[in-house]
PDB file of N, CA and C in Angstrom:
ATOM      1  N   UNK A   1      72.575  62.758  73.110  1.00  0.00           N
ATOM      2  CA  UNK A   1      72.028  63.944  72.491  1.00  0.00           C
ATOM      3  C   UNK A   1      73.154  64.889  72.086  1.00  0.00           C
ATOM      4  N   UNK A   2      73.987  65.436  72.835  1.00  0.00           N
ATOM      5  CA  UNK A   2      75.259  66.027  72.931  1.00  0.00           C
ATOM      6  C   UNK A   2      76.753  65.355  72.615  1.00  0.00           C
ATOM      7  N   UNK A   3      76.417  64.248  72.336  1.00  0.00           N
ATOM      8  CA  UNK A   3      77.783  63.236  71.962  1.00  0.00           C
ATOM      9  C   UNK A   3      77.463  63.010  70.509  1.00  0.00           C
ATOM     10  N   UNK A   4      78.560  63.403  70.293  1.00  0.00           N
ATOM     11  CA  UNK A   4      78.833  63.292  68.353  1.00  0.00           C
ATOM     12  C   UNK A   4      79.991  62.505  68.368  1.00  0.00           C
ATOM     13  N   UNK A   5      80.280  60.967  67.775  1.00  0.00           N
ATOM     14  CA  UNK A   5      81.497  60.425  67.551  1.00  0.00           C
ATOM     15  C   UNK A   5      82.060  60.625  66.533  1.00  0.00           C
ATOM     16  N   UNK A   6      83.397  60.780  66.713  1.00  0.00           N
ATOM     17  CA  UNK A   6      84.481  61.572  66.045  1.00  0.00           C
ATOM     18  C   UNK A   6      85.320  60.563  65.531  1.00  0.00           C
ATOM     19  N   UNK A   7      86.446  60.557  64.655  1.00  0.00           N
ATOM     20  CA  UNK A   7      87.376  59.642  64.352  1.00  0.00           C
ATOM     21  C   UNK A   7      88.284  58.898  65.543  1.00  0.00           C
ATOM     22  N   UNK A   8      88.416  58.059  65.358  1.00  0.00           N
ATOM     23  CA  UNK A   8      89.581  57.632  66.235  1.00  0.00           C
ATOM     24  C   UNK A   8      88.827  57.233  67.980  1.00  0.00           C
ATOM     25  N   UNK A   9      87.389  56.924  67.883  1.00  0.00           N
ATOM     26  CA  UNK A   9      87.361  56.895  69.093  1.00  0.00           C
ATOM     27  C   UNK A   9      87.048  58.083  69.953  1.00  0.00           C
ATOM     28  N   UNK A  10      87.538  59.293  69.924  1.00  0.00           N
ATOM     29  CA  UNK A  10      86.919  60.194  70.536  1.00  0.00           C
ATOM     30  C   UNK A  10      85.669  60.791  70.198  1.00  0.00           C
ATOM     31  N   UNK A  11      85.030  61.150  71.753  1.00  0.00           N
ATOM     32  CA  UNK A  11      84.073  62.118  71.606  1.00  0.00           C
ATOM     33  C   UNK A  11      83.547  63.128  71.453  1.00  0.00           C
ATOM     34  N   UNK A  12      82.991  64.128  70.816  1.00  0.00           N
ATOM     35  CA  UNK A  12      82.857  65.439  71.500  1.00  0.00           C
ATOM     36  C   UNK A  12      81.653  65.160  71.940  1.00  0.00           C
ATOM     37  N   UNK A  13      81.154  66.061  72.779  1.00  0.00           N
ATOM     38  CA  UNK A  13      80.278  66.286  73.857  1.00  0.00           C
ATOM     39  C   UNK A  13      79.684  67.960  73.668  1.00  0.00           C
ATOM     40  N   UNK A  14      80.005  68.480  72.313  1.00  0.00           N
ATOM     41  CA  UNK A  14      79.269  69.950  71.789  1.00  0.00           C
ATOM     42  C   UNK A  14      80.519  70.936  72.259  1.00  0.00           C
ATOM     43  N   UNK A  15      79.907  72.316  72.632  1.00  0.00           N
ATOM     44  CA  UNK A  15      81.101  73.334  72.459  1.00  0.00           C
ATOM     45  C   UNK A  15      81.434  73.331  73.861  1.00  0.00           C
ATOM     46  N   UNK A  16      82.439  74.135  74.178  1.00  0.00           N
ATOM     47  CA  UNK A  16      82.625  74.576  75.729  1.00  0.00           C
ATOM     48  C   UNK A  16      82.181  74.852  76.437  1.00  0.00           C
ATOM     49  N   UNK A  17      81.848  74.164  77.890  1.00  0.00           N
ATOM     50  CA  UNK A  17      80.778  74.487  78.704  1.00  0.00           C
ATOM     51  C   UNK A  17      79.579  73.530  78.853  1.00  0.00           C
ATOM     52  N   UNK A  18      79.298  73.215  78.217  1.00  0.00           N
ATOM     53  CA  UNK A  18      78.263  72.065  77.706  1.00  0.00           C
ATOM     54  C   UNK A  18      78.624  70.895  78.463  1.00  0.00           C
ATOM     55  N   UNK A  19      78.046  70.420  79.196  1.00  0.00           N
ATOM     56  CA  UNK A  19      78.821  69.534  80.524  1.00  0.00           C
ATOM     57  C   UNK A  19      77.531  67.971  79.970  1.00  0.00           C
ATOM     58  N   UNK A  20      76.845  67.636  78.832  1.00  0.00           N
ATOM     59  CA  UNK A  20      76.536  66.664  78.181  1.00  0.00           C
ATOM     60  C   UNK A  20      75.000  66.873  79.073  1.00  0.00           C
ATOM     61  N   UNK A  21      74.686  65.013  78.949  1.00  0.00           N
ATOM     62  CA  UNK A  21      72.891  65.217  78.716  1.00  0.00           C
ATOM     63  C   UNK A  21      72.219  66.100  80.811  1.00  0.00           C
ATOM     64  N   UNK A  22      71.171  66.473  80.648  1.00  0.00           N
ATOM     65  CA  UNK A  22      70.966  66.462  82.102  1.00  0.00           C
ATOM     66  C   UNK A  22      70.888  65.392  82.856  1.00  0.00           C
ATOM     67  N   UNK A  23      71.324  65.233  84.186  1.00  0.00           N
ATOM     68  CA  UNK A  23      71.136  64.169  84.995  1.00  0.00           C
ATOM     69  C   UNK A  23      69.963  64.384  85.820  1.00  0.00           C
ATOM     70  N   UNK A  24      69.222  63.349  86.027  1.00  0.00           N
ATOM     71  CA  UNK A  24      67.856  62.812  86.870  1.00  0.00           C
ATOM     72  C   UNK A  24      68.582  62.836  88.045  1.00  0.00           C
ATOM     73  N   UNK A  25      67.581  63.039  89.003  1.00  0.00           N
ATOM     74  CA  UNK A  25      67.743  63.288  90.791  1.00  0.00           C
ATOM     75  C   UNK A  25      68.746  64.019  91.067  1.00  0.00           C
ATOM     76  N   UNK A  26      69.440  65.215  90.357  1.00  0.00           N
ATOM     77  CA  UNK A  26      70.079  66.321  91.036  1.00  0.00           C
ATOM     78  C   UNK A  26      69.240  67.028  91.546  1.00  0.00           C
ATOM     79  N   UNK A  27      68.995  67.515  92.628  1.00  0.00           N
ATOM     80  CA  UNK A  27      68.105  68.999  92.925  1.00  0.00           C
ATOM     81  C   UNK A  27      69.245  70.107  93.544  1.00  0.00           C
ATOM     82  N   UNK A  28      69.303  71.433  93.008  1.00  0.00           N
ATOM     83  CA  UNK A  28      70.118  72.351  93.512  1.00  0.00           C
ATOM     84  C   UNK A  28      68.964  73.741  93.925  1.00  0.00           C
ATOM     85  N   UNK A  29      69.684  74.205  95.128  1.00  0.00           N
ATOM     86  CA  UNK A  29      68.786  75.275  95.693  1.00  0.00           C
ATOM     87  C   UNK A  29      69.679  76.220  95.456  1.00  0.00           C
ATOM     88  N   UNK A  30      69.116  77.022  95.444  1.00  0.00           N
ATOM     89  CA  UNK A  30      69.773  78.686  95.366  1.00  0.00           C
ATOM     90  C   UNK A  30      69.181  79.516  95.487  1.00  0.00           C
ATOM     91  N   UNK A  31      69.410  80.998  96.120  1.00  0.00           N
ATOM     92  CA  UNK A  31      68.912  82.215  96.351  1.00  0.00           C
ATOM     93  C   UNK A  31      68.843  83.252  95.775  1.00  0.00           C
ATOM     94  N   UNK A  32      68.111  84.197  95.322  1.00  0.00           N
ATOM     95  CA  UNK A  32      68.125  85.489  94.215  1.00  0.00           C
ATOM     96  C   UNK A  32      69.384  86.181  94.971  1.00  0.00           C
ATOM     97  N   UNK A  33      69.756  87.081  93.968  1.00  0.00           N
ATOM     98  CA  UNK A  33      71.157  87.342  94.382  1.00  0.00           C
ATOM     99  C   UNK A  33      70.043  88.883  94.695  1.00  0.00           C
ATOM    100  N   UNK A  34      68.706  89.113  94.923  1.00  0.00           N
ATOM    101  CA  UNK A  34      67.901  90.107  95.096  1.00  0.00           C
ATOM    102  C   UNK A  34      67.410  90.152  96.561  1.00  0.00           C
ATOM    103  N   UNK A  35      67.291  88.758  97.222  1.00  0.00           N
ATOM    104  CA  UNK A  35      66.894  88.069  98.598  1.00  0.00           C
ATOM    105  C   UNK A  35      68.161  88.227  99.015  1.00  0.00           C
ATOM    106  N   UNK A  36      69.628  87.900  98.724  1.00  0.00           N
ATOM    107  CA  UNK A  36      70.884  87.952  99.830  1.00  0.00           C
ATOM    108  C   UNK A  36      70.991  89.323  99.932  1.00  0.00           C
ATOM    109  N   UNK A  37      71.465  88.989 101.720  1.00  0.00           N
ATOM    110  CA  UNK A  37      72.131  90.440 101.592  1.00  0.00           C
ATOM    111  C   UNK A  37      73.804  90.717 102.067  1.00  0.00           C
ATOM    112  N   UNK A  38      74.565  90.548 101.652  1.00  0.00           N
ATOM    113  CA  UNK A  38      75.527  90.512 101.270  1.00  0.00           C
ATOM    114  C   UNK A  38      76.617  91.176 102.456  1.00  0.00           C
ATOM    115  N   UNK A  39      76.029  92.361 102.887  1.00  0.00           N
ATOM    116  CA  UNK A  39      76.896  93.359 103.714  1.00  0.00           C
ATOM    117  C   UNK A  39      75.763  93.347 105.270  1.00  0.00           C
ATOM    118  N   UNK A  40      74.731  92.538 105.422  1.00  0.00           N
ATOM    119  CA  UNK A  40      74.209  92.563 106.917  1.00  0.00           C
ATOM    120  C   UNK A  40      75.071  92.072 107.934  1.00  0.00           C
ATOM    121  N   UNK A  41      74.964  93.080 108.598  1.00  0.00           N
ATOM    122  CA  UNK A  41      75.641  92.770 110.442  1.00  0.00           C
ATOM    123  C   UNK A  41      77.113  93.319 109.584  1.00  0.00           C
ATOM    124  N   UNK A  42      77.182  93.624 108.829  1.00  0.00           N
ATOM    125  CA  UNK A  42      78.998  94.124 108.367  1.00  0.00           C
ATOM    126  C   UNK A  42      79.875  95.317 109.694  1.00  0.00           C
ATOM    127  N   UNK A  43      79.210  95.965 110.622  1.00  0.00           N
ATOM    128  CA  UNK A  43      79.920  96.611 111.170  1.00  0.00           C
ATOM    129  C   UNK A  43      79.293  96.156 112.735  1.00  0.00           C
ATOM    130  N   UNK A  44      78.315  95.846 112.380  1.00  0.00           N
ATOM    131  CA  UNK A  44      77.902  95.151 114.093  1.00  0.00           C
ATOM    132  C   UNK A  44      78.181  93.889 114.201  1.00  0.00           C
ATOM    133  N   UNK A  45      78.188  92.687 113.546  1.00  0.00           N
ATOM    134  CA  UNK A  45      78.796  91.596 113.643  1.00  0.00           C
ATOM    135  C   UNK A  45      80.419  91.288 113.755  1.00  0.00           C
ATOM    136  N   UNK A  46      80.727  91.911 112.431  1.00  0.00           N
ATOM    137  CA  UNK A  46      82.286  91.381 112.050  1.00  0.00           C
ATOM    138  C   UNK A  46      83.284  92.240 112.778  1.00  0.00           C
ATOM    139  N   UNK A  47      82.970  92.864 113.160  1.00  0.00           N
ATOM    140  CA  UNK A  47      84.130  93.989 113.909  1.00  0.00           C
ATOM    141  C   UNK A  47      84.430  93.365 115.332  1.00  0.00           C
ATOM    142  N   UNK A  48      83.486  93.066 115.975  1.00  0.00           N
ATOM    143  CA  UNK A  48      83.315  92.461 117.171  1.00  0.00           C
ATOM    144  C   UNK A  48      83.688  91.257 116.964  1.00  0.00           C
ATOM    145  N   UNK A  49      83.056  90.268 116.054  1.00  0.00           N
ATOM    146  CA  UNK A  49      83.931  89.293 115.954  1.00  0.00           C
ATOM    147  C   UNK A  49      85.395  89.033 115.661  1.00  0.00           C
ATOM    148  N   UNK A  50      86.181  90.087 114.824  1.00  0.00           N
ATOM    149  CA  UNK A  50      87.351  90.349 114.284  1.00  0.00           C
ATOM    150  C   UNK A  50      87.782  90.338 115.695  1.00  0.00           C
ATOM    151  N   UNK A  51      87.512  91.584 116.893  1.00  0.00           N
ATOM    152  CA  UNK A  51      88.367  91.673 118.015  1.00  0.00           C
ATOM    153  C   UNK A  51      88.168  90.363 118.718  1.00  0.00           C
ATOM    154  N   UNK A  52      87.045  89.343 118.854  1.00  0.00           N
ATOM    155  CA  UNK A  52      87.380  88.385 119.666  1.00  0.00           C
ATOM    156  C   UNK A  52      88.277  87.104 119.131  1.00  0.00           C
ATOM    157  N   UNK A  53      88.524  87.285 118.169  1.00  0.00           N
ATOM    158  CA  UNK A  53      89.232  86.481 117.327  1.00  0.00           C
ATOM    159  C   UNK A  53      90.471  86.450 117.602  1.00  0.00           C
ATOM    160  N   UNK A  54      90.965  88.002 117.541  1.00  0.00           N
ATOM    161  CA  UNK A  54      92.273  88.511 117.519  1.00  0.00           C
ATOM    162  C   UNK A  54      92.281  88.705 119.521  1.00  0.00           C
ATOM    163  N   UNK A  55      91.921  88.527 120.075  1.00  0.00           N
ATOM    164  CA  UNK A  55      91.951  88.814 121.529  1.00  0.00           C
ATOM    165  C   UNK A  55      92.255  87.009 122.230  1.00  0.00           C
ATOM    166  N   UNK A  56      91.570  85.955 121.611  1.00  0.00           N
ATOM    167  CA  UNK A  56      91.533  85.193 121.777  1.00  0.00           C
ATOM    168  C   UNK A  56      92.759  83.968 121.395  1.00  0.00           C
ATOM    169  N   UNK A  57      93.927  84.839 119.734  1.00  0.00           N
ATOM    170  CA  UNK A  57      94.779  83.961 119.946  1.00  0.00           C
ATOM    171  C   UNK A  57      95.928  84.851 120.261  1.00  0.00           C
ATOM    172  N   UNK A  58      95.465  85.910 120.563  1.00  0.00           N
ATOM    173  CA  UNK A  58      97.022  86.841 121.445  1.00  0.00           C
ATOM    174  C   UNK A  58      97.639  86.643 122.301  1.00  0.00           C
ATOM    175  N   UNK A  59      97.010  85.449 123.398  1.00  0.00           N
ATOM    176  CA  UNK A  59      98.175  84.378 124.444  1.00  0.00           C
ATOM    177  C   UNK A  59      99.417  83.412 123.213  1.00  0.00           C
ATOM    178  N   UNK A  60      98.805  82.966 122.161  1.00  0.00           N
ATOM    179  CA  UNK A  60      99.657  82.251 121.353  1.00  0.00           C
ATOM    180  C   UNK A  60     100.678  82.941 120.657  1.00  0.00           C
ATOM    181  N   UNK A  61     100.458  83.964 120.529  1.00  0.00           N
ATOM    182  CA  UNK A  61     100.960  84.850 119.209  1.00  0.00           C
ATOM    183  C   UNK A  61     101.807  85.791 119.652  1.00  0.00           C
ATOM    184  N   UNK A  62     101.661  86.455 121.141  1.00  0.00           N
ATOM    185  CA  UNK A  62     102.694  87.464 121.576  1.00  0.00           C
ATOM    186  C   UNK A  62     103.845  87.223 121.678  1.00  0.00           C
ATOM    187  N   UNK A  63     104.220  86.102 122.761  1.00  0.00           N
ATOM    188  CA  UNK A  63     105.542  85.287 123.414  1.00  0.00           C
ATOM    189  C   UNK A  63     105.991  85.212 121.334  1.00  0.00           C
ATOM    190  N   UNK A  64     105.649  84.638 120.825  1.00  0.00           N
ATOM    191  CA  UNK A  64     106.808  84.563 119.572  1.00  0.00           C
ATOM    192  C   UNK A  64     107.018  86.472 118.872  1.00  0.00           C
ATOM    193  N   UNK A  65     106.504  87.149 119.013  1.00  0.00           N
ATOM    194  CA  UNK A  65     106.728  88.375 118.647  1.00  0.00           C
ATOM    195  C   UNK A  65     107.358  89.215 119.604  1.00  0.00           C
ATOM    196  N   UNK A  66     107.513  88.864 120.476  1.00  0.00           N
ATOM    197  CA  UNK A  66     108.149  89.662 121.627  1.00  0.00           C
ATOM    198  C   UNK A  66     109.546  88.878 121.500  1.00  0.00           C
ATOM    199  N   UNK A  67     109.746  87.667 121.563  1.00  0.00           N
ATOM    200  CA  UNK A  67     111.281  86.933 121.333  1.00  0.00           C
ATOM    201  C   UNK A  67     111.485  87.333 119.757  1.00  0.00           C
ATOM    202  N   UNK A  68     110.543  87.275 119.246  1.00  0.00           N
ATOM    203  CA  UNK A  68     111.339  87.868 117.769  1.00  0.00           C
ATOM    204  C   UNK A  68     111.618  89.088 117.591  1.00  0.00           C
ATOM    205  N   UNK A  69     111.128  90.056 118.157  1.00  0.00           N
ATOM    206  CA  UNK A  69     111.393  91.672 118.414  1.00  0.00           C
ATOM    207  C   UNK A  69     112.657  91.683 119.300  1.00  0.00           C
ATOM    208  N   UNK A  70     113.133  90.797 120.442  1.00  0.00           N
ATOM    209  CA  UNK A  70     114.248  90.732 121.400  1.00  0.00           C
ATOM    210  C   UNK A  70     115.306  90.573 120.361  1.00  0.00           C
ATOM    211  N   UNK A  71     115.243  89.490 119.743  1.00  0.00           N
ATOM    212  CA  UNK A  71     116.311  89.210 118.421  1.00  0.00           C
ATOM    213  C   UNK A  71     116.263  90.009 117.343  1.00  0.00           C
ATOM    214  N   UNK A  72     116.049  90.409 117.067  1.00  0.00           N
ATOM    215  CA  UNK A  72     115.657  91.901 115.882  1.00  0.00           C
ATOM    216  C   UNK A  72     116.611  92.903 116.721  1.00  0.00           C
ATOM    217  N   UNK A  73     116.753  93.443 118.009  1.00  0.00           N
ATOM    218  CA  UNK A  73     117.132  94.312 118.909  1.00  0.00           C
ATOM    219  C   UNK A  73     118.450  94.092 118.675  1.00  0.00           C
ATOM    220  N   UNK A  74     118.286  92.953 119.529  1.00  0.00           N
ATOM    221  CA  UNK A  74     119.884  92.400 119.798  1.00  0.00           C
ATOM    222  C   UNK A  74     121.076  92.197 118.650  1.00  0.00           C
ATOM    223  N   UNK A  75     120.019  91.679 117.361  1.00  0.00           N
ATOM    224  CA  UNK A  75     121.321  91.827 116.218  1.00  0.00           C
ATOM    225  C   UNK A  75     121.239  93.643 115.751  1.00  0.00           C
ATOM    226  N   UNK A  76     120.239  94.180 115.489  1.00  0.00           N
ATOM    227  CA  UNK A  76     120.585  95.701 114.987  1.00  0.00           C
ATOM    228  C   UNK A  76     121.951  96.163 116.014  1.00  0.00           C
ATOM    229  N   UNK A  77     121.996  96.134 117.497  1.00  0.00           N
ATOM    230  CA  UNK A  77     122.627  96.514 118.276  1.00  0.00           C
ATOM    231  C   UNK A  77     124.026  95.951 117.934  1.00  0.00           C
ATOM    232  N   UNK A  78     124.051  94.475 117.990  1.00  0.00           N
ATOM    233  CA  UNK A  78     125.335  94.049 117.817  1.00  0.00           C
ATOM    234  C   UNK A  78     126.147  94.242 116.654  1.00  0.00           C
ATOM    235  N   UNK A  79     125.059  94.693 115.243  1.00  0.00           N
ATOM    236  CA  UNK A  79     125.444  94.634 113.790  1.00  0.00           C
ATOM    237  C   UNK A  79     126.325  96.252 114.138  1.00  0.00           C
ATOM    238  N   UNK A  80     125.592  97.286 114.985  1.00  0.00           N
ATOM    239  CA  UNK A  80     125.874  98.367 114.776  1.00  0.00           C
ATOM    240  C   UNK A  80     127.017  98.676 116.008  1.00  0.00           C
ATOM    241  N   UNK A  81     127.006  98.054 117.025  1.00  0.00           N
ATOM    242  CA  UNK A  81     128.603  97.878 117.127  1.00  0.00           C
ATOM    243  C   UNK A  81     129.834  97.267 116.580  1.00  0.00           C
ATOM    244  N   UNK A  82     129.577  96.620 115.872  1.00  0.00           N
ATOM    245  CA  UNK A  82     130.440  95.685 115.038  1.00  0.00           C
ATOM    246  C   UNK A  82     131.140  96.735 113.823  1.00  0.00           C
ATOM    247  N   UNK A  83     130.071  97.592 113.436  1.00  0.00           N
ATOM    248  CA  UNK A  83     130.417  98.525 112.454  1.00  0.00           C
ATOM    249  C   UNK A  83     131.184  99.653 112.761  1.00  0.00           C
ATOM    250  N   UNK A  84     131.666 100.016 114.276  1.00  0.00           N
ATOM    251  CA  UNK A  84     132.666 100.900 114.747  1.00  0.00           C
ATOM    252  C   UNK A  84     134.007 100.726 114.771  1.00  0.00           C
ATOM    253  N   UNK A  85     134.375 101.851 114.027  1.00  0.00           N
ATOM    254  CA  UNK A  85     135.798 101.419 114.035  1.00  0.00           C
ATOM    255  C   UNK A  85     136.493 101.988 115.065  1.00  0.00           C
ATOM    256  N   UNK A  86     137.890 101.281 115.247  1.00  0.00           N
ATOM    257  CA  UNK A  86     138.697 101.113 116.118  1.00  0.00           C
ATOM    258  C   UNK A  86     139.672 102.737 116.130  1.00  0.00           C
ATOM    259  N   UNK A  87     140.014 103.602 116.460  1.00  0.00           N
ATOM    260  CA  UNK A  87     140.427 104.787 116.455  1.00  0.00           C
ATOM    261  C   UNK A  87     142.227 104.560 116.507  1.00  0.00           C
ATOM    262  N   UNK A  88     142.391 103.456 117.343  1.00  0.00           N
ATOM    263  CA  UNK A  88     143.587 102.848 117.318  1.00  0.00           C
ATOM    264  C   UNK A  88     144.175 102.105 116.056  1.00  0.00           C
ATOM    265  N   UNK A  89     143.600 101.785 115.269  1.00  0.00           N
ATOM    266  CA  UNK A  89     143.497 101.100 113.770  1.00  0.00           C
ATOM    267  C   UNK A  89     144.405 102.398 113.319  1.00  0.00           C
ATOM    268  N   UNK A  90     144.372 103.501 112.919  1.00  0.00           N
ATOM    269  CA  UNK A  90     144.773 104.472 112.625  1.00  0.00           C
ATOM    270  C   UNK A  90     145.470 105.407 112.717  1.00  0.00           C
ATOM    271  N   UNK A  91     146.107 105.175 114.058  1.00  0.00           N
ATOM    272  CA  UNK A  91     147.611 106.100 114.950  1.00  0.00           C
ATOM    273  C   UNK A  91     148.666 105.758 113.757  1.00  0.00           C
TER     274      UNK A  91
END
């Protein structure tokens, strides 16, 4: 219905978008975008869930932020002694 043959072997299949004839035994369900509701449980659900989420992988996640904060320390400290000069350099 939608296939027009063209020179050379190719097809078109109509304009853009046009995805050709309908297919038998698809069934698709869907909901009025009038029936969803989009933002329910938004401050009583997700907030609470957000903290057990974040509570739950904070055994995994600290130990590397605490050694990476130790090393963050330790080079600012060492960078900023390194940057003192010697008073003796200059007699």
């Amino acid at each position: 219905m939608f296939r027009k043959t063209v020179e050379h072997g190719v097809s078109y299949m109509g304009p853009f978008g046009a995805m050709g004839p309908k297919s038998k035994g698809i069934i698709t369900y869907s909901w009025s975008p009038y029936v969803q509701k989009p933002f329910y449980g938004l401050f009583s659900k997700s907030i609470t869930n957000m903290a057990h989420r974040v509570a739950s992988s904070l055994p995994f996640i600290a130990p590397a932020i605490i050694l990476n904060l130790g090393i963050f320390y330790w080079a600012e400290t060492t960078y900023a002694k390194n940057q003192l000069k010697d008073p003796r350099d200059f007699e």
